[in-house]
PDB file of N, CA and C in Angstrom:
ATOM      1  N   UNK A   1       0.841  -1.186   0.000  1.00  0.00           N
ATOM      2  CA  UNK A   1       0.000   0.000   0.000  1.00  0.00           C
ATOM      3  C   UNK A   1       0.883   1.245   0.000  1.00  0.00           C
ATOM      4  N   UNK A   2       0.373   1.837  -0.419  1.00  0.00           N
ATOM      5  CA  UNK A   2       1.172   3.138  -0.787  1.00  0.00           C
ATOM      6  C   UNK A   2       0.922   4.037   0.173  1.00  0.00           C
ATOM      7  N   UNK A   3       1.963   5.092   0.439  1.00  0.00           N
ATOM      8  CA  UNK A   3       1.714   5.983   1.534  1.00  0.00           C
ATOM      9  C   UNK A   3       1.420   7.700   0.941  1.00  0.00           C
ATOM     10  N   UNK A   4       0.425   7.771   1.506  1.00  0.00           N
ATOM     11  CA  UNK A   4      -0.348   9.221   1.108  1.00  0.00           C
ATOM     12  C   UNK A   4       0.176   9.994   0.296  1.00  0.00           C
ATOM     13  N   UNK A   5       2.015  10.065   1.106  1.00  0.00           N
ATOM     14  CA  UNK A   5       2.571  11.555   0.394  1.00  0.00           C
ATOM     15  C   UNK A   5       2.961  11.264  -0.871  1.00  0.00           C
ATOM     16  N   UNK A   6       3.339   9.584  -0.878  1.00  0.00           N
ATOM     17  CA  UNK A   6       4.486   8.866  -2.487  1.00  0.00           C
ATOM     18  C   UNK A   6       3.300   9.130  -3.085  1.00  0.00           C
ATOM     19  N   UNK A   7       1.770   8.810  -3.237  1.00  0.00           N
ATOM     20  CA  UNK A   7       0.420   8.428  -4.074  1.00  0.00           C
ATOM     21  C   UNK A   7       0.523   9.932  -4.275  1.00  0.00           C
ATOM     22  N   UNK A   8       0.561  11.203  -3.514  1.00  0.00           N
ATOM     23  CA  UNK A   8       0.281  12.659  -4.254  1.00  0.00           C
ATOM     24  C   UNK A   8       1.165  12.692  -5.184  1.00  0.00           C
ATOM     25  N   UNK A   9       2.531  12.591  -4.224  1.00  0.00           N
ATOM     26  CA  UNK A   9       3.714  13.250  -5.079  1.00  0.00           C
ATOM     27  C   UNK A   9       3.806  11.841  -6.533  1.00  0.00           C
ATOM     28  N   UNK A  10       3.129  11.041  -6.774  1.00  0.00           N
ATOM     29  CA  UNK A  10       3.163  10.418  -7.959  1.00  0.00           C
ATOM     30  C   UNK A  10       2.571  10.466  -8.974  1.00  0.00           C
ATOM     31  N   UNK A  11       0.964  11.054  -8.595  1.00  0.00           N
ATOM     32  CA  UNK A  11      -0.111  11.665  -9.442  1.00  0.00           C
ATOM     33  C   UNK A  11       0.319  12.737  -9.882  1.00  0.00           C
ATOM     34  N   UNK A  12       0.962  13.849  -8.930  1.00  0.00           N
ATOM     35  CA  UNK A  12       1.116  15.073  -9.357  1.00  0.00           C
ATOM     36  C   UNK A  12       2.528  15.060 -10.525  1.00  0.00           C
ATOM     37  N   UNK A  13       3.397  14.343 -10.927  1.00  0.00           N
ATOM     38  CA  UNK A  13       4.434  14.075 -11.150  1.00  0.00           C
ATOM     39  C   UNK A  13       3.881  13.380 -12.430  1.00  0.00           C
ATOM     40  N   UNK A  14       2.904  12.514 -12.674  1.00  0.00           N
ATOM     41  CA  UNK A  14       1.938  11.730 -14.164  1.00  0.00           C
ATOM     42  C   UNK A  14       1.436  12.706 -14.608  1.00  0.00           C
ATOM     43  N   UNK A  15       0.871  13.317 -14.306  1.00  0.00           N
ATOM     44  CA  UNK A  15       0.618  14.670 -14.928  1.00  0.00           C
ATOM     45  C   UNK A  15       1.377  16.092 -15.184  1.00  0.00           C
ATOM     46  N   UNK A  16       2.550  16.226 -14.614  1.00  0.00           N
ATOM     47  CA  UNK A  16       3.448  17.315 -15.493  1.00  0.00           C
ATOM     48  C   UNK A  16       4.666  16.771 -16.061  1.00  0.00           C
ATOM     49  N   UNK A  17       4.668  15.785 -15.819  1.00  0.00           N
ATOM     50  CA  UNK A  17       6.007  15.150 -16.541  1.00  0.00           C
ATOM     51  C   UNK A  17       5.865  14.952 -18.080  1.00  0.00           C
ATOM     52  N   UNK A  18       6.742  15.255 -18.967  1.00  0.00           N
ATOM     53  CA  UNK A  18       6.686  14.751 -20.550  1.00  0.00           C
ATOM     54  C   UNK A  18       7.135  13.311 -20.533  1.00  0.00           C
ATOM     55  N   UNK A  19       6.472  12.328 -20.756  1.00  0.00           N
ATOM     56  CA  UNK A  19       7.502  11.012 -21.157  1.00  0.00           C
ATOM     57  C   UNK A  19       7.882  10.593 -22.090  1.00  0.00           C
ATOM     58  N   UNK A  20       8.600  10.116 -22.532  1.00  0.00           N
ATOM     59  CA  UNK A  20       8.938   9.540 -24.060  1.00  0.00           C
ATOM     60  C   UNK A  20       8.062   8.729 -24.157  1.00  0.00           C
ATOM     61  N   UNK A  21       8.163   8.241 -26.174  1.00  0.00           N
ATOM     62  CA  UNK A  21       7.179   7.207 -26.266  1.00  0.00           C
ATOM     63  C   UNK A  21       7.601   6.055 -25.666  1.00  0.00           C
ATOM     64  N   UNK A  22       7.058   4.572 -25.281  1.00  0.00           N
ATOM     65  CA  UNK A  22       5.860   4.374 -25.615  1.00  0.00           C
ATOM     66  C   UNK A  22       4.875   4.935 -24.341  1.00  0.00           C
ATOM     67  N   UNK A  23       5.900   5.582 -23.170  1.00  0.00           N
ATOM     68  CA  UNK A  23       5.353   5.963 -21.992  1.00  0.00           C
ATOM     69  C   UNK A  23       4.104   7.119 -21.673  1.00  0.00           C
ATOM     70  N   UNK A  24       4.384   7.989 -22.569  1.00  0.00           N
ATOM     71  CA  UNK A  24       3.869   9.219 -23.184  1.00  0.00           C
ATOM     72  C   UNK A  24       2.509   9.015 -22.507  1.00  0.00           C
ATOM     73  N   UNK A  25       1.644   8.045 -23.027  1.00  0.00           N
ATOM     74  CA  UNK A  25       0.192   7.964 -23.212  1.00  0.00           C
ATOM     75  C   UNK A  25      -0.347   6.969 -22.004  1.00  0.00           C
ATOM     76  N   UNK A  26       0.473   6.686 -20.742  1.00  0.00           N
ATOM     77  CA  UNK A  26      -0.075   6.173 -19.509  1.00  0.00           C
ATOM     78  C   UNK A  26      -0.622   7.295 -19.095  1.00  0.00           C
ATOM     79  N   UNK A  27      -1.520   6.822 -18.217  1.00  0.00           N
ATOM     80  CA  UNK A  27      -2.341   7.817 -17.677  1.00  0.00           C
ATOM     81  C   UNK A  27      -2.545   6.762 -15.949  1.00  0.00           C
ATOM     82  N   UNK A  28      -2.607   7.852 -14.944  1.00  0.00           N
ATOM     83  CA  UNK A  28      -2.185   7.562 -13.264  1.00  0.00           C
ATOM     84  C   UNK A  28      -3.831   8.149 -13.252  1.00  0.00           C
ATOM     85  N   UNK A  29      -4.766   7.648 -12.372  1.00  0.00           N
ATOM     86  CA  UNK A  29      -6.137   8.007 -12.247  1.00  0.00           C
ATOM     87  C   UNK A  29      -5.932   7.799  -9.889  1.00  0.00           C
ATOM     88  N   UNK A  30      -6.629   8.316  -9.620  1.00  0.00           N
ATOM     89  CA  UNK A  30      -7.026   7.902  -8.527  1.00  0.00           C
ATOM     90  C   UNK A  30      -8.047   6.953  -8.097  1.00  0.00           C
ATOM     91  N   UNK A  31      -8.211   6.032  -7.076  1.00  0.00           N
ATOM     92  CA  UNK A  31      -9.524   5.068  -7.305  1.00  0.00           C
ATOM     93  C   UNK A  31     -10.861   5.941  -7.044  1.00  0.00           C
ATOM     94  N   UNK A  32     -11.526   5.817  -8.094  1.00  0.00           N
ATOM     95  CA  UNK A  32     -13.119   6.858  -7.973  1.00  0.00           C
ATOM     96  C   UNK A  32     -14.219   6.008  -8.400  1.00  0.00           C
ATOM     97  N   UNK A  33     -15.098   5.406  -7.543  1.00  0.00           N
ATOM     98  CA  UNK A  33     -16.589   4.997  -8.418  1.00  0.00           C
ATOM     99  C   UNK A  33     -16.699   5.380  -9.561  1.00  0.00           C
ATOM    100  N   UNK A  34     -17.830   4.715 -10.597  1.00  0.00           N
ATOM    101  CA  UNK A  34     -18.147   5.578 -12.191  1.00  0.00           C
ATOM    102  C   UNK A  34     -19.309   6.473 -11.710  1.00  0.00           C
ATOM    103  N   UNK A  35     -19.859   6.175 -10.521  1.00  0.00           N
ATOM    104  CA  UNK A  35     -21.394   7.331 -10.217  1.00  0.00           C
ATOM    105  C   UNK A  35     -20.570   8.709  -9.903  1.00  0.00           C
ATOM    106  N   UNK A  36     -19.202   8.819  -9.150  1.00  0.00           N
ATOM    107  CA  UNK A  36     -18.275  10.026  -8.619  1.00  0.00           C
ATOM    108  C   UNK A  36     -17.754  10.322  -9.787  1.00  0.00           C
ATOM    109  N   UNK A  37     -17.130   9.674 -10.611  1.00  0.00           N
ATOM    110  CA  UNK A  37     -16.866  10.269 -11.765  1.00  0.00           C
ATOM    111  C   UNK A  37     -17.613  10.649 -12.728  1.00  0.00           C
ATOM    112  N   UNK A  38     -18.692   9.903 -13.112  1.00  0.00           N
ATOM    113  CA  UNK A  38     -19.668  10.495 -13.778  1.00  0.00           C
ATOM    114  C   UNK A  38     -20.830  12.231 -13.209  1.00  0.00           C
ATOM    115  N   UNK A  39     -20.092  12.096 -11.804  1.00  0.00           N
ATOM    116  CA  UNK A  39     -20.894  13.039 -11.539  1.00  0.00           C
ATOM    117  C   UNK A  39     -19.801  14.441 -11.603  1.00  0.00           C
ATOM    118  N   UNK A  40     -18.629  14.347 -11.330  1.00  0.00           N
ATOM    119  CA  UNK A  40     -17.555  15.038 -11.570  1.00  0.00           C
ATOM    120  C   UNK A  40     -17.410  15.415 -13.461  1.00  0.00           C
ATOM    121  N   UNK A  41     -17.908  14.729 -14.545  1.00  0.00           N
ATOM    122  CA  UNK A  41     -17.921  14.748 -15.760  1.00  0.00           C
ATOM    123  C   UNK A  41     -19.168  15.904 -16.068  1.00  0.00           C
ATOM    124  N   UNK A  42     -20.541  15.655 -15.126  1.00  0.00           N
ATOM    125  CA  UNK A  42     -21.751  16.556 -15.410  1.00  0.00           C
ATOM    126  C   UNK A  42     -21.254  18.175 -14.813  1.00  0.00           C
ATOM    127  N   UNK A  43     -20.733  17.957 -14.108  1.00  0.00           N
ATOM    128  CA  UNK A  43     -19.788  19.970 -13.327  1.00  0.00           C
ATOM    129  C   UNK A  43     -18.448  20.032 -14.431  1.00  0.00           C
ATOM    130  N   UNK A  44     -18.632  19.653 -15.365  1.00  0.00           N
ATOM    131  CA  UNK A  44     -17.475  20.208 -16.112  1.00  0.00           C
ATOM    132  C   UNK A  44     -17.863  21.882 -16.650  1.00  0.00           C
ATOM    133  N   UNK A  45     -18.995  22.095 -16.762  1.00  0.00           N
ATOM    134  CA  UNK A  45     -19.371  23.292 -17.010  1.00  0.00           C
ATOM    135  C   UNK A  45     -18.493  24.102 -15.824  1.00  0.00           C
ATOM    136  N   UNK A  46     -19.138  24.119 -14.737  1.00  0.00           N
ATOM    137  CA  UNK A  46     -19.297  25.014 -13.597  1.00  0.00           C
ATOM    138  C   UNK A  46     -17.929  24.929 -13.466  1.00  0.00           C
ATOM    139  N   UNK A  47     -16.734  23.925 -13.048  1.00  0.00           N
ATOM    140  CA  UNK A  47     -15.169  23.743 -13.251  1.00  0.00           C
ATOM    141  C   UNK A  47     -14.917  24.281 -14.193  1.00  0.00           C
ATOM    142  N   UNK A  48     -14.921  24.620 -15.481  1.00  0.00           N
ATOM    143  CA  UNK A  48     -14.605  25.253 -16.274  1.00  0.00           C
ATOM    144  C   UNK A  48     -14.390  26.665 -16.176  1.00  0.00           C
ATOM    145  N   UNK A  49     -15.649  26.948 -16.249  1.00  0.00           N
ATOM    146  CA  UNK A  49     -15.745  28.875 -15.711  1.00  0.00           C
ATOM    147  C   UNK A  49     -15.032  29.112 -13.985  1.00  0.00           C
ATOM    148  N   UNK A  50     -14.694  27.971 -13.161  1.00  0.00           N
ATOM    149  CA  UNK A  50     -14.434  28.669 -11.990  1.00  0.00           C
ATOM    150  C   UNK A  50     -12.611  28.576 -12.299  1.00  0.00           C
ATOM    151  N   UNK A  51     -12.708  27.940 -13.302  1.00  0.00           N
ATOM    152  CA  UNK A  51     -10.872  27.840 -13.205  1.00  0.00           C
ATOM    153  C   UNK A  51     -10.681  29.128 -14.335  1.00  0.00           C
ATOM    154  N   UNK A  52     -11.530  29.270 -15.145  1.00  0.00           N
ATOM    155  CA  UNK A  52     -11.339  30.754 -16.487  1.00  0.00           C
ATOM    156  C   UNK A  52     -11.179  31.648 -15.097  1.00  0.00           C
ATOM    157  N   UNK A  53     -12.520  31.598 -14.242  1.00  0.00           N
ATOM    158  CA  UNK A  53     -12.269  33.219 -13.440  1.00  0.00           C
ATOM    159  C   UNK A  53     -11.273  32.914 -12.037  1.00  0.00           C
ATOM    160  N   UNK A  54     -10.533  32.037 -12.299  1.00  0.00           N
ATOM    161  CA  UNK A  54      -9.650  31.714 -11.041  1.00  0.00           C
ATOM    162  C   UNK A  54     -10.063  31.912  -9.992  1.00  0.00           C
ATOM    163  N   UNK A  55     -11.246  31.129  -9.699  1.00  0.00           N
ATOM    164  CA  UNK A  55     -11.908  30.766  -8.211  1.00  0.00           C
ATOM    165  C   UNK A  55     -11.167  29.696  -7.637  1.00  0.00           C
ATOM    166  N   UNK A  56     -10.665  29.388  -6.659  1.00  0.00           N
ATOM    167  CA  UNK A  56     -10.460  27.879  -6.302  1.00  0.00           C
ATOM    168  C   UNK A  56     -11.664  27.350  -5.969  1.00  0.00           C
ATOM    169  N   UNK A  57     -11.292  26.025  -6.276  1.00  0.00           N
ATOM    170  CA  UNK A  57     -12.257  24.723  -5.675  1.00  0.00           C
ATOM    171  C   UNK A  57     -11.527  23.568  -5.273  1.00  0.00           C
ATOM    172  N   UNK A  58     -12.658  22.792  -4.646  1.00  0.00           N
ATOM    173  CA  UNK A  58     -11.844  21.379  -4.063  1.00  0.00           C
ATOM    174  C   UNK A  58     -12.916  20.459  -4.590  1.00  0.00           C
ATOM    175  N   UNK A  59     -13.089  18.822  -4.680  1.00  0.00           N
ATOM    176  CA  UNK A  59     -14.000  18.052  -4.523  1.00  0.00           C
ATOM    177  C   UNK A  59     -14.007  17.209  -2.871  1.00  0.00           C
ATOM    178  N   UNK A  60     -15.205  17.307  -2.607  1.00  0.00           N
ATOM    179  CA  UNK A  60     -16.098  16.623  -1.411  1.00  0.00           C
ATOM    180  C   UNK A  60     -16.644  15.129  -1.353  1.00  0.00           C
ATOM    181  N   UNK A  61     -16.494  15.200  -0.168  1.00  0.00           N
ATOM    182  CA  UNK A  61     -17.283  13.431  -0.007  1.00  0.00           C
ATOM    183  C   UNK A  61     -18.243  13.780   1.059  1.00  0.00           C
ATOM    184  N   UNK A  62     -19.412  13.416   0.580  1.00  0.00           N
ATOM    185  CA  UNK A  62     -20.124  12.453  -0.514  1.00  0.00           C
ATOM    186  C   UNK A  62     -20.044  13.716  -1.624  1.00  0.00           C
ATOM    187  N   UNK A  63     -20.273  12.725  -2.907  1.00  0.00           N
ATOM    188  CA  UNK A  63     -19.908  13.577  -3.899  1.00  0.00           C
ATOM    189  C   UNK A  63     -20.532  15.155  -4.274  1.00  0.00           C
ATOM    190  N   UNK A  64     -19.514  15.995  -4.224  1.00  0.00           N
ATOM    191  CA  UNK A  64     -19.955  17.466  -4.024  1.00  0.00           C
ATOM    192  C   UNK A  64     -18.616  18.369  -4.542  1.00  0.00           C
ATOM    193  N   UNK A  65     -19.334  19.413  -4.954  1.00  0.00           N
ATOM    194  CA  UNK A  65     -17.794  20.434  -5.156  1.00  0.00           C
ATOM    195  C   UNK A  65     -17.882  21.452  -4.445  1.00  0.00           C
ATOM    196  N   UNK A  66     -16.790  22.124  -3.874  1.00  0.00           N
ATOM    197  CA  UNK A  66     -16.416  22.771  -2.458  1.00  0.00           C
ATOM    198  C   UNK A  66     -16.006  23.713  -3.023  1.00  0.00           C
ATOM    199  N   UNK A  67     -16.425  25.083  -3.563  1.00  0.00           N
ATOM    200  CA  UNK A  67     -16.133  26.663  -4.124  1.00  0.00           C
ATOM    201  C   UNK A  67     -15.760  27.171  -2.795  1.00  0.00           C
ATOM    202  N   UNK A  68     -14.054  28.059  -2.741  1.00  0.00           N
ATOM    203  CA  UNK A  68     -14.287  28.617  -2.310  1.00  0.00           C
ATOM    204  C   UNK A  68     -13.940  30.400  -2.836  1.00  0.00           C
ATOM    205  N   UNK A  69     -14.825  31.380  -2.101  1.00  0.00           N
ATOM    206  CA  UNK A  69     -14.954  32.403  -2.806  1.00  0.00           C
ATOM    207  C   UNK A  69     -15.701  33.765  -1.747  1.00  0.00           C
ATOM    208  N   UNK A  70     -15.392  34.758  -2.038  1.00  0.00           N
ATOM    209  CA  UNK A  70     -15.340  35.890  -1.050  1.00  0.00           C
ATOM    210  C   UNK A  70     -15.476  35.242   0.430  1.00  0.00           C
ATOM    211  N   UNK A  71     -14.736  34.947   0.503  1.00  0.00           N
ATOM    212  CA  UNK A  71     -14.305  34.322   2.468  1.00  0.00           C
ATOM    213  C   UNK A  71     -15.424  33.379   2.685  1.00  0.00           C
ATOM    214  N   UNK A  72     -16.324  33.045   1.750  1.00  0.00           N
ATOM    215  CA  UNK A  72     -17.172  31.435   1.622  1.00  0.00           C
ATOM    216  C   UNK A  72     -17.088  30.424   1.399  1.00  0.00           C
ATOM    217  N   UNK A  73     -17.708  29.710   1.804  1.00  0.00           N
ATOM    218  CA  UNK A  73     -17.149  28.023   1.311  1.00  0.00           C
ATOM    219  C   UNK A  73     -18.755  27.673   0.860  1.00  0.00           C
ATOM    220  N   UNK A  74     -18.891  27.240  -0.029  1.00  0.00           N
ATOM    221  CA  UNK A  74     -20.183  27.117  -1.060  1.00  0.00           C
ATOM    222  C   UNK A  74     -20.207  25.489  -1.546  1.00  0.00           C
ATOM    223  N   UNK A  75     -20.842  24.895  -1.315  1.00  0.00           N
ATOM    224  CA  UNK A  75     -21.122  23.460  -1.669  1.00  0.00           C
ATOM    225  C   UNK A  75     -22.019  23.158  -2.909  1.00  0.00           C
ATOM    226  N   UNK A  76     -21.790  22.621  -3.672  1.00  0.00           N
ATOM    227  CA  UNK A  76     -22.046  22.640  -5.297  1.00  0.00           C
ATOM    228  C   UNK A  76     -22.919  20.603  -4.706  1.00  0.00           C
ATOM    229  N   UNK A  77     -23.974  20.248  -4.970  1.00  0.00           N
ATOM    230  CA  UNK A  77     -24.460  18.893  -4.719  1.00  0.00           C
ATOM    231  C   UNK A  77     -24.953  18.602  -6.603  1.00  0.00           C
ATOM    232  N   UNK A  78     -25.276  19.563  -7.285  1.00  0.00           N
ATOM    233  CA  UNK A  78     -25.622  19.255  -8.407  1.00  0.00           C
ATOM    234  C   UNK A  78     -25.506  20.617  -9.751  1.00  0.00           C
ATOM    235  N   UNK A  79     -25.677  20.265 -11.168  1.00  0.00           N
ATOM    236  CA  UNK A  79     -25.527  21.074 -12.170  1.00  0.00           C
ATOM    237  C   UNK A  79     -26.323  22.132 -12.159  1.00  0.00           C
ATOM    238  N   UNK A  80     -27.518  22.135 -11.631  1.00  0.00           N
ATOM    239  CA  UNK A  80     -28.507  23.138 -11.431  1.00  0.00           C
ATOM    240  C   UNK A  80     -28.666  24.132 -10.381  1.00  0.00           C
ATOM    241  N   UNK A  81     -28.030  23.353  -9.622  1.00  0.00           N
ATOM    242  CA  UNK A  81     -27.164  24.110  -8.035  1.00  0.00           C
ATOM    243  C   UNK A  81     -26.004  24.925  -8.664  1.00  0.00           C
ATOM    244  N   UNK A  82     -25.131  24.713  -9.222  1.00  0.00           N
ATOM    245  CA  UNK A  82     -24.207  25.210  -9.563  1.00  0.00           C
ATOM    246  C   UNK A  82     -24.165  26.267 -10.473  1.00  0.00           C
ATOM    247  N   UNK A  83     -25.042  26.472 -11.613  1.00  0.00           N
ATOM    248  CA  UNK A  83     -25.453  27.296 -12.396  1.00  0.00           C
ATOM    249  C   UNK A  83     -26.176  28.365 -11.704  1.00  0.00           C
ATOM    250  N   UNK A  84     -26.304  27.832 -10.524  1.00  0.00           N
ATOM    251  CA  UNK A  84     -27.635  28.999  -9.763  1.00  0.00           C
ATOM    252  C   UNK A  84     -26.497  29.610  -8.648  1.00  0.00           C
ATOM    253  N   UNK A  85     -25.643  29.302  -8.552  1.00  0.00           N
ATOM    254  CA  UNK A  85     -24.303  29.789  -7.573  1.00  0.00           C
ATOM    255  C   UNK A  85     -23.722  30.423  -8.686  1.00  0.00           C
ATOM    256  N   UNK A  86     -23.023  29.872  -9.463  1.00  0.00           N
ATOM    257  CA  UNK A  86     -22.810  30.820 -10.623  1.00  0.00           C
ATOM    258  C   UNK A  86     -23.179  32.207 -10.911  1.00  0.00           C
ATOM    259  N   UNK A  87     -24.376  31.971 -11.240  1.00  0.00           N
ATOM    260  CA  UNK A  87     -25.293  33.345 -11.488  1.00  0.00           C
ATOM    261  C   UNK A  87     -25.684  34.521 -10.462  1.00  0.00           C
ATOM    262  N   UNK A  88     -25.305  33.808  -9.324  1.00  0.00           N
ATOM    263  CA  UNK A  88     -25.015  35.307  -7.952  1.00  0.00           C
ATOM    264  C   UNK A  88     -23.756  35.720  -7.968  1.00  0.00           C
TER     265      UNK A  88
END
């Protein structure tokens, strides 16, 4: 089993590293349900525009996205939620 800090510092490291071929095209995922990922795939909108206007965010358990923004912490549970946070 892997220990917390090697599993960050290894993800974060699959993703900015260039590799040569045939290495190039591995891809390092974290373990996620398909209902968490599929629900992380439907907020691609709302992730989109919060990373254009450089809001930070985090993701939540149970599945949720965690805005934070003018000294708030704003909980995103769905696409229609989020569009409606958006729009204030």
């Amino acid at each position: 089993m892997l220990l917390p800090e090697f599993k960050e510092q290894l993800l974060r490291a699959s993703r900015t590293s260039d590799m040569p071929d045939p290495y190039g095209q591995i891809k390092i995922f974290v373990d996620l349900s398909a209902a968490t990922l599929q629900f992380r795939k439907n907020l691609t909108p709302i992730t989109s525009t919060l990373r254009d206007q450089n809001v930070a965010y985090r993701w939540g358990y149970p599945a949720k996205l965690l805005v934070h923004h003018r000294e708030a912490l704003h909980a995103i549970t769905s696409l229609e939620l989020g569009i409606t946070k958006l729009k204030d």
